[in-house]
Each structure stands twice: as structure tokens, then as C-alpha cells.
N, C-alpha and C. Protein backbone atom coordinates (compact mmCIF):
# COMPACT_ATOMS: atom_id res chain seq x y z
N UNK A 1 -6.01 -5.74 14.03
CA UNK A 1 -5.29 -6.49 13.02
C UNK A 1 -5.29 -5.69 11.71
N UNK A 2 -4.28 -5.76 11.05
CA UNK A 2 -4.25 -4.76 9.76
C UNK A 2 -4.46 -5.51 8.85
N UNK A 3 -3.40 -6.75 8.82
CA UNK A 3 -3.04 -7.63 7.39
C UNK A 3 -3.77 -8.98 8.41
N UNK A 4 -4.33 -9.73 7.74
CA UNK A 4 -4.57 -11.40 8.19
C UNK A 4 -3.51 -11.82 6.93
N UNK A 5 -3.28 -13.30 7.50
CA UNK A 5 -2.16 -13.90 6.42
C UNK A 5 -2.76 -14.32 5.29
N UNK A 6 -3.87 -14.70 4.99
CA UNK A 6 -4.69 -14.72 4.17
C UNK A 6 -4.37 -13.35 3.01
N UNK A 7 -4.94 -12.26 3.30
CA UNK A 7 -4.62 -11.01 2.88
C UNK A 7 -3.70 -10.68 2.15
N UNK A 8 -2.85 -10.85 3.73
CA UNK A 8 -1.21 -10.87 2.76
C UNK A 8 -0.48 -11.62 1.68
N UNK A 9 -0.95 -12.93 1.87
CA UNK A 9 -0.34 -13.88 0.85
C UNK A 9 -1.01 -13.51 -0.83
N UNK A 10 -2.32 -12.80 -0.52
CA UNK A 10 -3.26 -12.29 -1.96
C UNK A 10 -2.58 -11.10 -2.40
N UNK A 11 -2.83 -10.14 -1.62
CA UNK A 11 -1.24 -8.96 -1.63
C UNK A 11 -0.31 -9.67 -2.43
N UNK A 12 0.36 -10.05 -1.84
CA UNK A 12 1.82 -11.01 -2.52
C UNK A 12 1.85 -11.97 -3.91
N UNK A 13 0.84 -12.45 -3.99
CA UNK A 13 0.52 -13.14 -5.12
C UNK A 13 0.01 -11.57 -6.67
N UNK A 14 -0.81 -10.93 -5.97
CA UNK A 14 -0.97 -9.84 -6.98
C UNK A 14 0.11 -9.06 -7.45
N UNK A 15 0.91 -8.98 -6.45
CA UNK A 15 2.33 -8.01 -6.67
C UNK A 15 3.36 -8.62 -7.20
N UNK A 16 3.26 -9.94 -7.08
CA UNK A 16 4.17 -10.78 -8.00
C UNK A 16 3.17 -10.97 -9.49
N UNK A 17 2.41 -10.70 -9.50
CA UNK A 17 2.23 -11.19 -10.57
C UNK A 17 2.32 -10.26 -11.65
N UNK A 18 2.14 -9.06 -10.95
CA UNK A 18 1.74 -7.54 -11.87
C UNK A 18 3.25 -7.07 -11.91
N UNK A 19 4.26 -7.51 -11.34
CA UNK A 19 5.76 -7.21 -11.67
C UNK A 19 5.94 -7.09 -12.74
N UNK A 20 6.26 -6.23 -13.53
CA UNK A 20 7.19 -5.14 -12.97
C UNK A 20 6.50 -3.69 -12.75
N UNK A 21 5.17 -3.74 -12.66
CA UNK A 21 3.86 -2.67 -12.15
C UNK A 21 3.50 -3.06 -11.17
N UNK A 22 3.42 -1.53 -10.77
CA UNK A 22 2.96 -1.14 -9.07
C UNK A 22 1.87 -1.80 -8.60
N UNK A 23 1.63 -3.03 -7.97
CA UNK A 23 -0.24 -3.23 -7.86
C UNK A 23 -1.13 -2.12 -6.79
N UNK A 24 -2.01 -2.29 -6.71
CA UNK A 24 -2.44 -1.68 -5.89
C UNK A 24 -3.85 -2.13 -5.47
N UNK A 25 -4.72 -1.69 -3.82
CA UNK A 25 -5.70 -2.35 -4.01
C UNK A 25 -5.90 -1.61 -2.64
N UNK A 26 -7.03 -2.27 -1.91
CA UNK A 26 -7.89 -1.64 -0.79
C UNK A 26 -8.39 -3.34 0.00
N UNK A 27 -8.77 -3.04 1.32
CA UNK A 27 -9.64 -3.70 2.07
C UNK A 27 -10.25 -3.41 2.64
N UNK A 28 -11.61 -4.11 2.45
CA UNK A 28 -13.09 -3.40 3.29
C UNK A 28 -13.10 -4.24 4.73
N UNK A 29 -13.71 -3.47 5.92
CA UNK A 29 -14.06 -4.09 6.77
C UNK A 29 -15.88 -3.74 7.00
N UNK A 30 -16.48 -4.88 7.22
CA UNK A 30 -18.37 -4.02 7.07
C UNK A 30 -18.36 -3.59 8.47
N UNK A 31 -19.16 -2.41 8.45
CA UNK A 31 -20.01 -2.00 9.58
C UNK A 31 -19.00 -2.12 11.15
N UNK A 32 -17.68 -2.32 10.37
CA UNK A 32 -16.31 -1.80 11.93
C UNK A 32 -16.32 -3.25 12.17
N UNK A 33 -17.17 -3.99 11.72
CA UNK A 33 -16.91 -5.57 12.20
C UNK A 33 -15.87 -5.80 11.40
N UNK A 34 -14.31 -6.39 11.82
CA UNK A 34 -12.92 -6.96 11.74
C UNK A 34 -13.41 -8.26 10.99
N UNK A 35 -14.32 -9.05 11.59
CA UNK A 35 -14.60 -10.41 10.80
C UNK A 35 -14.72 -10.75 9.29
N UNK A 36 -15.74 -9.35 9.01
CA UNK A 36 -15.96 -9.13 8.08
C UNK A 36 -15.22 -8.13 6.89
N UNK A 37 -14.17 -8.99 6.22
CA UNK A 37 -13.05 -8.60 5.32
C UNK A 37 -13.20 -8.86 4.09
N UNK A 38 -12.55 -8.26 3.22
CA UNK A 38 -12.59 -7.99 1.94
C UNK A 38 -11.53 -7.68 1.00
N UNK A 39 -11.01 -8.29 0.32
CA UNK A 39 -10.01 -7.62 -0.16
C UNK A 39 -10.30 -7.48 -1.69
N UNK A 40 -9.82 -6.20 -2.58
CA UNK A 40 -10.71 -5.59 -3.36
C UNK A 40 -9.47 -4.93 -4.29
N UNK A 41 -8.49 -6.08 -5.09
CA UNK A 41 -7.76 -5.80 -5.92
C UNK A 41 -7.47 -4.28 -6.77
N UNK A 42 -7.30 -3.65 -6.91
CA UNK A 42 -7.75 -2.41 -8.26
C UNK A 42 -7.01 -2.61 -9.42
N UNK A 43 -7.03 -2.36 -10.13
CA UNK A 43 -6.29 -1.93 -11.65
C UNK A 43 -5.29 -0.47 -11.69
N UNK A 44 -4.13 -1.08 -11.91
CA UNK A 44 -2.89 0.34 -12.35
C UNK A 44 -3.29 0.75 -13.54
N UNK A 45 -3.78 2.13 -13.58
CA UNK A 45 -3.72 2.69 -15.25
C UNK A 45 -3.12 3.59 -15.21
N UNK A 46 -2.08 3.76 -14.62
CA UNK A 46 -0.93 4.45 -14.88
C UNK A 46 0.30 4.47 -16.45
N UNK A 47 0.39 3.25 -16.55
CA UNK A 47 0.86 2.83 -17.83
C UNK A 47 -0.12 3.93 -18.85
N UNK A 48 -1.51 3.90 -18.94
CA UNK A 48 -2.87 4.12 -20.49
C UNK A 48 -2.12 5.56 -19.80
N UNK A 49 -2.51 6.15 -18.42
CA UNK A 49 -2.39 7.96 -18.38
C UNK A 49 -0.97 8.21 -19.46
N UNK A 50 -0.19 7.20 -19.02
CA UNK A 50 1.47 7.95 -19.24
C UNK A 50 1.14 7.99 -20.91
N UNK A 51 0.74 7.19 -21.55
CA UNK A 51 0.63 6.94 -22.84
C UNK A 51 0.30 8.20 -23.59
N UNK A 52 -1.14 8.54 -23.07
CA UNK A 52 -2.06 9.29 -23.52
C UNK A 52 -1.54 10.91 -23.26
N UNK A 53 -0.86 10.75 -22.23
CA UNK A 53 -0.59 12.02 -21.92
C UNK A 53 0.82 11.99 -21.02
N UNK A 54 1.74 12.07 -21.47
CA UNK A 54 3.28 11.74 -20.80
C UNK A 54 3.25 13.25 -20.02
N UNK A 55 3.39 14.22 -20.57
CA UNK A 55 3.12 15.75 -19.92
C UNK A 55 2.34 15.58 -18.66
N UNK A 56 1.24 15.04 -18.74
CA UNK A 56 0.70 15.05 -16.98
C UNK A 56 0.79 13.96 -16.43
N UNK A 57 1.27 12.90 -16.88
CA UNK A 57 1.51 11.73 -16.18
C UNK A 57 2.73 11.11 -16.57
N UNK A 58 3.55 11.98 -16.23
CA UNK A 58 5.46 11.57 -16.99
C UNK A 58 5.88 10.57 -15.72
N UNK A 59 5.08 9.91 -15.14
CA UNK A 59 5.87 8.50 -14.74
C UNK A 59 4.93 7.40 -14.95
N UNK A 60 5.92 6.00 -15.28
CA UNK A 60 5.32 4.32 -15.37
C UNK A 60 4.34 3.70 -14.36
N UNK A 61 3.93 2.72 -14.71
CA UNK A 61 3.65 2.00 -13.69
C UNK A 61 4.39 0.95 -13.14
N UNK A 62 5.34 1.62 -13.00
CA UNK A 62 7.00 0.96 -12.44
C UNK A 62 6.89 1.45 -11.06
N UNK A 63 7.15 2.62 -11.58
CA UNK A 63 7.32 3.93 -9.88
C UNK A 63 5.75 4.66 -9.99
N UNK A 64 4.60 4.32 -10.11
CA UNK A 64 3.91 5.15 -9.56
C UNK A 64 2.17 4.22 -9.70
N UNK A 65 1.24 4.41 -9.32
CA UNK A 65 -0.18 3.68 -9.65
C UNK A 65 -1.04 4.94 -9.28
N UNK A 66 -2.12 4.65 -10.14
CA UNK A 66 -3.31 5.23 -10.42
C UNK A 66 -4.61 4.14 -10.14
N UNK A 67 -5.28 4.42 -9.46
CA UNK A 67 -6.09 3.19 -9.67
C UNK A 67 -7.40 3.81 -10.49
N UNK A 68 -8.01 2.57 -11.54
CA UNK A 68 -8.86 3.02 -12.47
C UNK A 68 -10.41 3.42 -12.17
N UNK A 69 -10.95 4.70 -12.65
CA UNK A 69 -11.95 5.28 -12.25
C UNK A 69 -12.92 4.42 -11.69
N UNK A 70 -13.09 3.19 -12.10
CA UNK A 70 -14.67 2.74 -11.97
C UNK A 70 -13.93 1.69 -10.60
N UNK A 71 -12.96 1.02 -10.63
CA UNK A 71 -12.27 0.55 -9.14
C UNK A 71 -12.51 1.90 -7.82
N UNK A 72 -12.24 3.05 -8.41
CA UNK A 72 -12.65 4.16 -7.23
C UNK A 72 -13.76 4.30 -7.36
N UNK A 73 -15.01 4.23 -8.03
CA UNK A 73 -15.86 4.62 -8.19
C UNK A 73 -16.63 2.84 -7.20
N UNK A 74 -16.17 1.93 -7.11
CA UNK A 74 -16.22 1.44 -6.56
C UNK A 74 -16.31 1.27 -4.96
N UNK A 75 -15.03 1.61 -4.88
CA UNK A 75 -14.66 1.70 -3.59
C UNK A 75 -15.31 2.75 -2.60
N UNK A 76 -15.96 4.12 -3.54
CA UNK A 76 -16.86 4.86 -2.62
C UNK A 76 -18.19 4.14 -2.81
N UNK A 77 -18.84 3.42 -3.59
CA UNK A 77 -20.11 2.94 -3.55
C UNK A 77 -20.10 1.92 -2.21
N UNK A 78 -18.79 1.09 -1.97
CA UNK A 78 -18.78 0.05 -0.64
C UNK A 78 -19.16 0.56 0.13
N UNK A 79 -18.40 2.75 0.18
CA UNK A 79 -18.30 2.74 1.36
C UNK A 79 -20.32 3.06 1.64
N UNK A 80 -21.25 3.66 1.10
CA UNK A 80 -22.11 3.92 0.85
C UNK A 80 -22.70 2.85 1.35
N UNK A 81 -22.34 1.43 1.29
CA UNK A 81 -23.35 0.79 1.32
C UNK A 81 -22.74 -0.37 2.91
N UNK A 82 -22.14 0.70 3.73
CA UNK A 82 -21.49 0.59 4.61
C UNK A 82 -20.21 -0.53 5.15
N UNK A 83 -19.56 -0.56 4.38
CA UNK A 83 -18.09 -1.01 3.86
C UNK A 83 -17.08 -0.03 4.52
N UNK A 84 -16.23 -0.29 5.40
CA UNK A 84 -14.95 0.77 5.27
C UNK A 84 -13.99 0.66 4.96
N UNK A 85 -12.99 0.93 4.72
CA UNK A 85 -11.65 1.08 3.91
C UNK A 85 -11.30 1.34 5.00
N UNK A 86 -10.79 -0.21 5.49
CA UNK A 86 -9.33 -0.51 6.26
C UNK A 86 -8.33 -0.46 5.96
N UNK A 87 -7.84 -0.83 5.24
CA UNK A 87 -6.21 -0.62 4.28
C UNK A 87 -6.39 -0.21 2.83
N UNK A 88 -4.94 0.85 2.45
CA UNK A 88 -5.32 0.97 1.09
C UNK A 88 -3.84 0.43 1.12
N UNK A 89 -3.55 -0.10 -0.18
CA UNK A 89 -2.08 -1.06 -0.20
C UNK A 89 -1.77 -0.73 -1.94
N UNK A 90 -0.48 -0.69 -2.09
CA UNK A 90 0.42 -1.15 -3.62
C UNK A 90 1.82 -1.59 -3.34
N UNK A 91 2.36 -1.46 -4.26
CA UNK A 91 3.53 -2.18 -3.83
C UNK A 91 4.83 -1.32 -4.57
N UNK A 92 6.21 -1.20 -4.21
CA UNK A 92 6.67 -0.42 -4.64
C UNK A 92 8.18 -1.58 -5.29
N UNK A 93 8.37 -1.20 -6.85
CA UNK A 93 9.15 -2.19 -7.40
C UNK A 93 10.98 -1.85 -7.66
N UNK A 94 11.45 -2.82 -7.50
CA UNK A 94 12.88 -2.97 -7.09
C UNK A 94 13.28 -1.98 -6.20
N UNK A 95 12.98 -1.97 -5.03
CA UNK A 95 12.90 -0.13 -4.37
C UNK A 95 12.39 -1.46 -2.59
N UNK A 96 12.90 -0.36 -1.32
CA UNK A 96 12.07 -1.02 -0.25
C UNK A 96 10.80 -0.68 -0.36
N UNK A 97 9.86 -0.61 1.20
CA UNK A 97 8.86 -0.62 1.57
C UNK A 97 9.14 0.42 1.99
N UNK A 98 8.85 1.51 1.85
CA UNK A 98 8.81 3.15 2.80
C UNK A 98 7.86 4.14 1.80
N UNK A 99 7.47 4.96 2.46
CA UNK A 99 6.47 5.71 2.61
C UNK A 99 7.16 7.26 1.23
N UNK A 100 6.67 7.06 0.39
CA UNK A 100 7.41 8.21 -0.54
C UNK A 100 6.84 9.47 -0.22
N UNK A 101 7.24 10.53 -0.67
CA UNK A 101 6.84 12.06 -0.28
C UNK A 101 5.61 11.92 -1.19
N UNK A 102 5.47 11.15 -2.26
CA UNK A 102 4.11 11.28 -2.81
C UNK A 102 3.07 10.19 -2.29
N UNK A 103 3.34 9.43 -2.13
CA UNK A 103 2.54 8.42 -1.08
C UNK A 103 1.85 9.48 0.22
N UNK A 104 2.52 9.97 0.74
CA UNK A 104 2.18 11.10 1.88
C UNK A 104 1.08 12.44 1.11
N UNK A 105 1.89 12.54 0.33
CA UNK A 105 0.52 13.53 -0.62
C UNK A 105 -0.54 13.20 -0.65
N UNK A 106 -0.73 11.70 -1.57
CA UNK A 106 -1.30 11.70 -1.88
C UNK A 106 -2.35 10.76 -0.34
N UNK A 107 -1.66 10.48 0.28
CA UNK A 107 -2.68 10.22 1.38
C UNK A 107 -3.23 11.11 2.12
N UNK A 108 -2.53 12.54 2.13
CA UNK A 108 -3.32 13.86 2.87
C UNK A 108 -3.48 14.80 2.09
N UNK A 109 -4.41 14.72 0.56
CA UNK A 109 -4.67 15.67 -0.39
C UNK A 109 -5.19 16.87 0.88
N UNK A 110 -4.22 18.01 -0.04
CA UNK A 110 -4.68 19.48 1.00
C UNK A 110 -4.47 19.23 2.66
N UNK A 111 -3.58 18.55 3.16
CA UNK A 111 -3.23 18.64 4.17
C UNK A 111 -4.17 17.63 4.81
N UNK A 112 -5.11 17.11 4.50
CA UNK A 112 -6.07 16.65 5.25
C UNK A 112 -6.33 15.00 4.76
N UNK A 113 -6.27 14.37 5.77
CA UNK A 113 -6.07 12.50 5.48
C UNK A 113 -7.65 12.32 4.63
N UNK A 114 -7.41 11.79 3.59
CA UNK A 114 -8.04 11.04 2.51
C UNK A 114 -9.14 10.12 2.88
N UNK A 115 -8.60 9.49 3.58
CA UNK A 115 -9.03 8.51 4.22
C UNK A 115 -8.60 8.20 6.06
N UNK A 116 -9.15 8.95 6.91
CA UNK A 116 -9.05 9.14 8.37
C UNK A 116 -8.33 7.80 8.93
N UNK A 117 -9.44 6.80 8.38
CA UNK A 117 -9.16 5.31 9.47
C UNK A 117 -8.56 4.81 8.56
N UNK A 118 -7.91 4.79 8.02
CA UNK A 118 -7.20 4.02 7.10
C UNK A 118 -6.26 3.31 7.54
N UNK A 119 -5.45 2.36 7.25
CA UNK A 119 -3.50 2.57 7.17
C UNK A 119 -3.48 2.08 5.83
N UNK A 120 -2.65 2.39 5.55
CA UNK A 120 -1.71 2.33 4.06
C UNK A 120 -0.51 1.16 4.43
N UNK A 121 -0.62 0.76 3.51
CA UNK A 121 0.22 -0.36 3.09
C UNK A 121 1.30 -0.42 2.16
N UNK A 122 2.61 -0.49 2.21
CA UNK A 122 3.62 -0.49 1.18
C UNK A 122 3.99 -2.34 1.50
N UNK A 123 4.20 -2.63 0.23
CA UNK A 123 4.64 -3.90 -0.19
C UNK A 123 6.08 -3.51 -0.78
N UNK A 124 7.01 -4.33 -0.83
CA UNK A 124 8.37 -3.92 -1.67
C UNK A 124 8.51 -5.45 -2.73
N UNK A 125 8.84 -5.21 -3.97
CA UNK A 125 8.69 -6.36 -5.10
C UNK A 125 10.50 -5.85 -5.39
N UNK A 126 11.15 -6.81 -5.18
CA UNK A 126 12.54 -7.17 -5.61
C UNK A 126 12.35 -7.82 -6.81
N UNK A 127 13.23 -7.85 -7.88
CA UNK A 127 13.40 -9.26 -8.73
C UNK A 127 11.72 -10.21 -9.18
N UNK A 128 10.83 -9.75 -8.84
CA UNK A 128 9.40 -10.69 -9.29
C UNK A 128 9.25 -10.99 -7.89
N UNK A 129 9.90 -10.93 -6.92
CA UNK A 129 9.79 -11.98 -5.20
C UNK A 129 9.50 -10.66 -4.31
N UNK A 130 8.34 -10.68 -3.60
CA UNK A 130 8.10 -9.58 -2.66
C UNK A 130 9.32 -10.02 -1.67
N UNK A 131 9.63 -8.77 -0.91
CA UNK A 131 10.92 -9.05 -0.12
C UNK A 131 10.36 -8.30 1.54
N UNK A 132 9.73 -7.14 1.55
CA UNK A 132 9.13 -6.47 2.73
C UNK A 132 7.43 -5.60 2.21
N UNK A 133 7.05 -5.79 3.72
CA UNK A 133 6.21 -4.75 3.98
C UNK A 133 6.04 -3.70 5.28
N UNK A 134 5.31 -2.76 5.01
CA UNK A 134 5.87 -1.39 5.58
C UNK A 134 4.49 -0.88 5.74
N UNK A 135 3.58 -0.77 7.37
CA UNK A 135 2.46 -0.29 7.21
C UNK A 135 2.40 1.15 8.10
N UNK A 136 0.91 1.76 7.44
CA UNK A 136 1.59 3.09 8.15
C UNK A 136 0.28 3.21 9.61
N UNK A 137 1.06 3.45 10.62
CA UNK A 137 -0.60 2.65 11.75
C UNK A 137 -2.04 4.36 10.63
N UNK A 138 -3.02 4.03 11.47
CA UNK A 138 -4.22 4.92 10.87
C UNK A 138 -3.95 6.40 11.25
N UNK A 139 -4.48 7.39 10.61
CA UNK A 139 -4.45 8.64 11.12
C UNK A 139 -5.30 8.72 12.42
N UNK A 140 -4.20 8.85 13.48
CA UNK A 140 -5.75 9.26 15.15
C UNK A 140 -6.02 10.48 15.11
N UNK A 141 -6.26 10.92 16.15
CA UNK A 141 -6.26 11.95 16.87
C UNK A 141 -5.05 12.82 16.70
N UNK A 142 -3.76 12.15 17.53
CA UNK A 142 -2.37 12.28 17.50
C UNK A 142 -2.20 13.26 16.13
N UNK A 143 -2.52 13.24 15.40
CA UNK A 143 -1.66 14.18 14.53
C UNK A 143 -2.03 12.97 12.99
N UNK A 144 -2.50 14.37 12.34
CA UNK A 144 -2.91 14.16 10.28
C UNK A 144 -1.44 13.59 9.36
N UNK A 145 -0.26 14.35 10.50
CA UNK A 145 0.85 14.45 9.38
C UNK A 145 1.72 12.89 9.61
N UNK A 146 1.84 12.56 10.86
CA UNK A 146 2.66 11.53 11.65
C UNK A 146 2.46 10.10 10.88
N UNK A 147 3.34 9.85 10.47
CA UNK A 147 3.59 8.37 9.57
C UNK A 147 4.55 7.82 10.54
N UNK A 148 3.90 6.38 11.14
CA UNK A 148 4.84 5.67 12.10
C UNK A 148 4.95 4.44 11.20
N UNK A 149 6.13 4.24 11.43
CA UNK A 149 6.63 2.92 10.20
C UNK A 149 7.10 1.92 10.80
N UNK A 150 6.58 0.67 10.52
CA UNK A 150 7.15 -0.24 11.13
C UNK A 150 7.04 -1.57 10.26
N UNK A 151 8.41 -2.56 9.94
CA UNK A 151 8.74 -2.66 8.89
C UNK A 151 8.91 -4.60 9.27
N UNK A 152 8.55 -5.51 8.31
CA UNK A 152 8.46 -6.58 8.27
C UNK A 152 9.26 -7.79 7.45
N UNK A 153 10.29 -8.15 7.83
CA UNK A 153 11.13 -8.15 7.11
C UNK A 153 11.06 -10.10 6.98
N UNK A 154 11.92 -10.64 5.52
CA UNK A 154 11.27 -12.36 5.35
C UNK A 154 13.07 -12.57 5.72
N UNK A 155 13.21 -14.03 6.34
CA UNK A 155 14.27 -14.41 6.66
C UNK A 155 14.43 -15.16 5.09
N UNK A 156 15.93 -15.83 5.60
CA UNK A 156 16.47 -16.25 4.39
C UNK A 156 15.42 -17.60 3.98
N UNK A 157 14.61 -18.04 4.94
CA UNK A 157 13.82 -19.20 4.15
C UNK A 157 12.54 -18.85 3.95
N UNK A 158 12.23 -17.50 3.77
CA UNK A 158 10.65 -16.85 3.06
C UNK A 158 10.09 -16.95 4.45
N UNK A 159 10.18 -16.73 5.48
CA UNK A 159 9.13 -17.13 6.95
C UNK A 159 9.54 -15.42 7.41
N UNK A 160 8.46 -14.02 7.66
CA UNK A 160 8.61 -13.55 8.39
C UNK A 160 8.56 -13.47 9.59
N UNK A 161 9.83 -12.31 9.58
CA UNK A 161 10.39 -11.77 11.09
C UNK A 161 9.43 -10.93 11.79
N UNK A 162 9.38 -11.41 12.89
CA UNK A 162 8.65 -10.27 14.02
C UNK A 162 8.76 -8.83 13.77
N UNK A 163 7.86 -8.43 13.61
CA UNK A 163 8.12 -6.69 13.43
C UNK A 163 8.59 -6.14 14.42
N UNK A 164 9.82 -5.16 14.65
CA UNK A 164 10.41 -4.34 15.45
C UNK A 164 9.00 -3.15 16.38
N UNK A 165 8.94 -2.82 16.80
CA UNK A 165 8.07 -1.74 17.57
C UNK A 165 8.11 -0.62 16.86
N UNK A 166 9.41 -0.11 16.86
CA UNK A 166 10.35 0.94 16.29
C UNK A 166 11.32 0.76 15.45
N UNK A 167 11.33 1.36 13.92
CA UNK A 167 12.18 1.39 13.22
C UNK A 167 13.96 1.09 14.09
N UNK A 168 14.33 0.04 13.48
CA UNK A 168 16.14 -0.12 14.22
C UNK A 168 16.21 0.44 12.92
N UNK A 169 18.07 0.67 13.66
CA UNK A 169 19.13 1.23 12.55
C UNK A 169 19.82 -0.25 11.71
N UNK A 170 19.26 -1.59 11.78
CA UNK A 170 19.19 -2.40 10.76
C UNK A 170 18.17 -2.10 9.70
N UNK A 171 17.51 -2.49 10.26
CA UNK A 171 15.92 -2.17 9.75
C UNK A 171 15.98 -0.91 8.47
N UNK A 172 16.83 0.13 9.23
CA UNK A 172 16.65 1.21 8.16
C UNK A 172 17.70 1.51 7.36
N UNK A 173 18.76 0.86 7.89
CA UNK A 173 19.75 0.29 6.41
C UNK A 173 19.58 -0.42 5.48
N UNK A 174 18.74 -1.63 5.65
CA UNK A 174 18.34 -2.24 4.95
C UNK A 174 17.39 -1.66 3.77
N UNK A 175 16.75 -0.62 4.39
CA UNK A 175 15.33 -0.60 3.21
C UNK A 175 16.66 0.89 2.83
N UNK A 176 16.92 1.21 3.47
CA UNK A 176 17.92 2.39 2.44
C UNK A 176 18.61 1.94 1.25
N UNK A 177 19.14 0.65 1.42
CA UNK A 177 19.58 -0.38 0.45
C UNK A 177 18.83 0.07 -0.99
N UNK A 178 17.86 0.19 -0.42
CA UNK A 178 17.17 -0.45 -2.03
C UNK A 178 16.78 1.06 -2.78
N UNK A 179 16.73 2.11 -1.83
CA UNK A 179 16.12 3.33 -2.23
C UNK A 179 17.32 3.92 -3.62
């Protein structure tokens, strides 16, 4: 299980709320036990970098998140105290749910996954109203570079749709839509 609905609806509530900034955040699972979940908000300081220094951080926290030192400084103490980082998640605003060339960077600094067991999480924030999410399965064996996407889409009365297996050519018109 990646997302419980629980999860997701906290996801969704943070990303609406932090509109028109990227949220971002993590979930622990303890000791590989699934039961035992966590979800572990972070702080965008993307906005203070851009401020302080537009030259090395020339984008918003519109299109981009940083999460704040002592939230990471966090998140490795969980893992220390045997916590793992099941999902790392933000959300990407007026834009779909897909996987950016820096999202991919920054999930395989130096070629090499960041975080092994992970999956990553894209949320998409339309208008203040999350509209999709987009998870990426974990890095296996299979290959460091391979991002498989598979995309979750809300019908017209807010109730999501069954996720496809495989990206359709709806599916990927749709989130092209928004790019």
C-alpha cells in the first residue's frame, strides 16, 4: 500500500491549504511494519531561499519546494531511530501530476536513488482543489533510472477513478493539458 485514504485526504488538505505553494512532506513506516504509519508534513522554504538569494534559488514556491533544514534534519533522525521513509510527496500547482526532470534529479542525486525504498508522490493543485495524483512505484532492483507512472484521476463528483495499470493515451492527454 503506498497512500491509505487517511494519508491522502491529509496530503490533500495540506496542499489545499498551502495553495498557491508547493507542499511537501514524507511518510514513515517503523521497522518495515505497514501498520505502523506516519505522516510527517515539512515546511517549503523555497519562497525565504528565493528571497535571500534569487541567483541560486531563481524559482517560487509555486514551481519548486525545498524542505526546511531541521524538517530534514528530522527525517534522518526517524530514520536513526528506525523509521523508514515510505513516501516522499509535494504537490505540483496549476500544472498535472508528472514526474519533472528535476523531481528525477533530485530523486537520484549523482545518478544514484536518494532514497532506495522510497516512492515519490506527485499531487496536482488546480485552482486551490487537488485534481490528480501520480506515484512513482520504489526504486528495485529493475533499474535506479525507471520511473513507472501511474496516474489517479477524481470523477466529476470528487470520488476517485481506479488507477489504469499503464499510463492510457487519455490519461496522458489529460495531464499534458495542464503542463
Amino acid at each position: 500500500m503506498i497512500l491509505t485514504r487517511a494519508e491522502l485526504a491529509a496530503i490533500q488538505r495540506q496542499a489545499e491549504a498551502q495553495y498557491p505553494a508547493e507542499c511537501c512532506g514524507v511518510i514513515f513506516v517503523k521497522d518495515g511494519a505497514r501498520a505502523e504509519r506516519r505522516l510527517f508534513p515539512c515546511r517549503n522554504i523555497q519562497d525565504e531561499k528565493n528571497a535571500e538569494n534569487p541567483v541560486s534559488y531563481p524559482r517560487r514556491a509555486r514551481a519548486a519546494y525545498l524542505m526546511h533544514p531541521q524538517d530534514t534534519l528530522h527525517i534522518y533522525r526517524a530514520q536513526d531511530s528506525g523509521e523508514d521513509v515510505h513516501v516522499i510527496y509535494h504537490s505540483h500547482i496549476d500544472a498535472g501530476a508528472y514526474f519533472s526532470e528535476t523531481d528525477k534529479r533530485n530523486a537520484l542525486p549523482g545518478g544514484v536513488p536518494a532514497f532506495p525504498e522510497t516512492t515519490y508522490v506527485v499531487v496536482s493543485v488546480v485552482d486551490g482543489r487537488m485534481r490528480d495524483v501520480l506515484d512513482e512505484n520504489t526504486f528495485g532492483e529493475r533499474s535506479h533510472r525507471q520511473f513507472e507512472e501511474i496516474i489517479r484521476l477524481l470523477d466529476a463528483k470528487g470520488k476517485w477513478l481506479k488507477p489504469p495499470q499503464r499510463e492510457t493515451e487519455k490519461g496522458k492527454e489529460w495531464r499534458e493539458g495542464f503542463q
